[in-house]
Protein backbone atom coordinates (compact mmCIF):
# COMPACT_ATOMS: atom_id res chain seq x y z
CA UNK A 1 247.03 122.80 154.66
CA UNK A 2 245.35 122.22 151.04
CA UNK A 3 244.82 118.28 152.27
CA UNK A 4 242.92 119.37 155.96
CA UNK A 5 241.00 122.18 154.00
CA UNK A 6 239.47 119.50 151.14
CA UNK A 7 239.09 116.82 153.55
CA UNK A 8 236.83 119.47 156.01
CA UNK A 9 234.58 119.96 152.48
CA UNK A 10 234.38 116.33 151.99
CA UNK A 11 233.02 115.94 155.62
CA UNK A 12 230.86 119.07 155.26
CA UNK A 13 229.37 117.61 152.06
CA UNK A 14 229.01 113.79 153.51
CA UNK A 15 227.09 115.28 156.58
CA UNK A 16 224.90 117.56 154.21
CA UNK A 17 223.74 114.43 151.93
CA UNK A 18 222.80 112.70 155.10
CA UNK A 19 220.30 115.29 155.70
CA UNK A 20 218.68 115.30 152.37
CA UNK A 21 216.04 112.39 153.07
CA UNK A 22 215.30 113.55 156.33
CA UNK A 23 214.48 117.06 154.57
CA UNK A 24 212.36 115.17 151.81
CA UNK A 25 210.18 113.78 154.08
CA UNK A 26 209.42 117.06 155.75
CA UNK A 27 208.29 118.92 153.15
CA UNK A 28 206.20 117.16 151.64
CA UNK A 29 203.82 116.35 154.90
CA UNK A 30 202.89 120.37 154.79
CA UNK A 31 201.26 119.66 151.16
CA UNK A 32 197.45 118.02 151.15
CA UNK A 33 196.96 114.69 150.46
CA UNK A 34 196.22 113.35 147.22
CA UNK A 35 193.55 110.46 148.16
CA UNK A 36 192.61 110.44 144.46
CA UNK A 37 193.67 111.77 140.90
CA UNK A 38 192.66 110.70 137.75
CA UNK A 39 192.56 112.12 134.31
CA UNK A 40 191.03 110.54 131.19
CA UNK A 41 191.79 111.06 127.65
CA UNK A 42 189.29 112.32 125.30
CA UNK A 43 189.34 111.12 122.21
CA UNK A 44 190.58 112.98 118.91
CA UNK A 45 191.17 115.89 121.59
CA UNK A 46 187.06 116.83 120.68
CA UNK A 47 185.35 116.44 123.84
CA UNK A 48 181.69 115.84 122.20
CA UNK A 49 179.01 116.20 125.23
CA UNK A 50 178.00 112.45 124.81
CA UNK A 51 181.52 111.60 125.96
CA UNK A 52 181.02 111.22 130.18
CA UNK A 53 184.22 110.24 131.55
CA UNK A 54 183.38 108.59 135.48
CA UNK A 55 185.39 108.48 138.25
CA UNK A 56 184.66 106.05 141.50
CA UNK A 57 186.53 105.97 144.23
CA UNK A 58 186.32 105.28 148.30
CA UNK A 59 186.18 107.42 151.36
CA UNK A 60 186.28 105.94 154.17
CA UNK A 61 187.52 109.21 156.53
CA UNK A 62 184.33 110.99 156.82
CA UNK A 63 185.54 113.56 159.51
CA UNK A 64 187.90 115.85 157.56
CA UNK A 65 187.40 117.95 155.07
CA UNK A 66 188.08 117.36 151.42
CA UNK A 67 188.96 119.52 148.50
CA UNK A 68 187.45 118.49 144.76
CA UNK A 69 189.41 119.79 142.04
CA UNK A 70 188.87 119.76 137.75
CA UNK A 71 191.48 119.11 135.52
CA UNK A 72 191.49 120.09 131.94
CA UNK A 73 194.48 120.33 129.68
CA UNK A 74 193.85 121.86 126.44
CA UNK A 75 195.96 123.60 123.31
CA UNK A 76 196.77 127.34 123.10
CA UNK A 77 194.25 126.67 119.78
CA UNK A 78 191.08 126.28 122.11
CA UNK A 79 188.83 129.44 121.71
CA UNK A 80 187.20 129.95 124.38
CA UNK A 81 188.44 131.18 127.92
CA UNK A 82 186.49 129.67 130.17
CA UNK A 83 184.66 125.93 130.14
CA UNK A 84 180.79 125.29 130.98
CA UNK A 85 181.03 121.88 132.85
CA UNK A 86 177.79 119.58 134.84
CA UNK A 87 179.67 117.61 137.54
CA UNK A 88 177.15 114.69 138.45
CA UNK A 89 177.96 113.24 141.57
CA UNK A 90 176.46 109.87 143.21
CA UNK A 91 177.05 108.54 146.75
CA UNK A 92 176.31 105.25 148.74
CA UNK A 93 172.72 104.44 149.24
CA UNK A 94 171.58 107.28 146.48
CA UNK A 95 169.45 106.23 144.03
CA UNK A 96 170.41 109.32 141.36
CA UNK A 97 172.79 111.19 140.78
CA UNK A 98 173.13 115.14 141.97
CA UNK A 99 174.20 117.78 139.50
CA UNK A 100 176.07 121.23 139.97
CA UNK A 101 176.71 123.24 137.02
CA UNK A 102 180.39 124.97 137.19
CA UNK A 103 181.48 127.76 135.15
CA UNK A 104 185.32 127.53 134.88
CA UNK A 105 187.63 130.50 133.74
CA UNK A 106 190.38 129.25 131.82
CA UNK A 107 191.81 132.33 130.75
CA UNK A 108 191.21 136.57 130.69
CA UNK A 109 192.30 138.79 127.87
CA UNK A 110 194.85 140.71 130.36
CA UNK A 111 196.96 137.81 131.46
CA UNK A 112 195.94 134.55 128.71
CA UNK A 113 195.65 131.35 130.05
CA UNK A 114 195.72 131.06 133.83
CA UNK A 115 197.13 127.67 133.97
CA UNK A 116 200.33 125.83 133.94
CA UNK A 117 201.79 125.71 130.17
CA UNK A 118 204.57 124.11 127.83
CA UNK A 119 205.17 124.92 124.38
CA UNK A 120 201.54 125.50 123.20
CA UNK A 121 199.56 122.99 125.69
CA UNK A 122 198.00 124.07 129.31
CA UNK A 123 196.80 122.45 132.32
CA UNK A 124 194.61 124.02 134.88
CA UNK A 125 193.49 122.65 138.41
CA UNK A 126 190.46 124.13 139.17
CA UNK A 127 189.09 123.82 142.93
CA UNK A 128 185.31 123.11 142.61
CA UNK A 129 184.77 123.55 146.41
CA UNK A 130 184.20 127.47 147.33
CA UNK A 131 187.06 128.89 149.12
CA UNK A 132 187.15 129.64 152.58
CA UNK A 133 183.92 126.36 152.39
CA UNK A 134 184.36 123.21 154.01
CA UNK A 135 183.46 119.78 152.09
CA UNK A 136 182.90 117.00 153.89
CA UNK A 137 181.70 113.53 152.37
CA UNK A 138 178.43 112.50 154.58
CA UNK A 139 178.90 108.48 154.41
CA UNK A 140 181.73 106.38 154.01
CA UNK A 141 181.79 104.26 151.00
CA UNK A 142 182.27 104.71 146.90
CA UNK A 143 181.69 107.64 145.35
CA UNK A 144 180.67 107.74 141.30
CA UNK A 145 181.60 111.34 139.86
CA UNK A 146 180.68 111.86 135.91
CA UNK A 147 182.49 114.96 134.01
CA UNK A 148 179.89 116.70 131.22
CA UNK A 149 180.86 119.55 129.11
CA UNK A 150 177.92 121.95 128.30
CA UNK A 151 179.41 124.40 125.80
CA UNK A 152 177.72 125.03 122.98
CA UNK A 153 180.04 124.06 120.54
CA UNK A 154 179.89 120.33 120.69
CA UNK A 155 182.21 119.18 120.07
CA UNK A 156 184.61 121.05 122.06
CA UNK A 157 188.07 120.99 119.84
CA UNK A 158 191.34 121.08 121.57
CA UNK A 159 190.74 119.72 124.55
CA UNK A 160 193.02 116.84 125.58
CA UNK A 161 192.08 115.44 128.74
CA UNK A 162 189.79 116.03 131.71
CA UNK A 163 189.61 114.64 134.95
CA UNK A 164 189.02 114.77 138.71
CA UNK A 165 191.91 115.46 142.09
CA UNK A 166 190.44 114.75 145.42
CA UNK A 167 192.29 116.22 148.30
CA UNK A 168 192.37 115.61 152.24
CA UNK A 169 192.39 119.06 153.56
């Protein structure tokens, strides 16, 4: 009886590892897709407002909708809890480049940092489009975005990297 009972839980367990990829590649078609992602490093982690870290990339699906996100990971030594940020963006055929000013919360004094942490660093993934807003790219081709921190302390200490996610919706 001990042999037909362990040889059942073999079976059980052979059948249940079959499943596995099948279950894999399920889940992860309900997440959006990442069409871009791309952080850069700044330098001595003191983002100075001179430094403009650029982003290009190409859309070619101009019918659905598209999420922009910032990305800023920074030490539990930064002092401020939010970030002042231009986000200058330049499409095909435009001469100049468009500006939009974001104010960022990083943090509240209730609950500390609002991001992801470990050990004394944090990452946050801000979405720049508003909620419950559609964005949709107008013309197919490569998009420039350039990153500028406005704060007035310049530079802005303990900040390690910055960056860009751009999401199919």
């Amino acid at each position: 009886m001990f042999t037909f009972v362990k040889t059942r839980y073999v079976k059980q367990y052979k059948s249940f590892l079959r499943l596995i990829p099948f279950l894999l590649l399920a889940f992860p078609a309900c997440e959006p897709v990442a069409l871009y992602e791309k952080s850069v490093v700044i330098p001595g982690h003191n983002w100075k407002s001179s430094f403009r870290p650029e982003f290009s990339f190409t859309i070619s699906d101009t019918s659905r909708p598209y999420q922009l996100y910032f990305i800023i990971r920074h030490s539990d030594r930064y002092r401020f809890n939010n970030i002042f940020v231009n986000l200058y963006a330049k499409g095909p055929g435009q001469d100049t480049a468009q500006a939009v000013r974001y104010d960022i919360r990083l943090g509240t004094d209730d609950k500390g940092w609002l991001g992801a942490g470990m050990d004394d660093i944090y990452e946050h993934r801000e979405l720049l489009t508003p909620r419950g807003q559609e964005f949709f790219f107008k013309k197919p081709g490569l998009y420039r975005f350039t990153l500028e921190q406005i704060m007035r302390e310049d530079p802005l200490e303990e900040v390690y990297n910055t960056g860009l996610r751009i999401e199919k919706k």
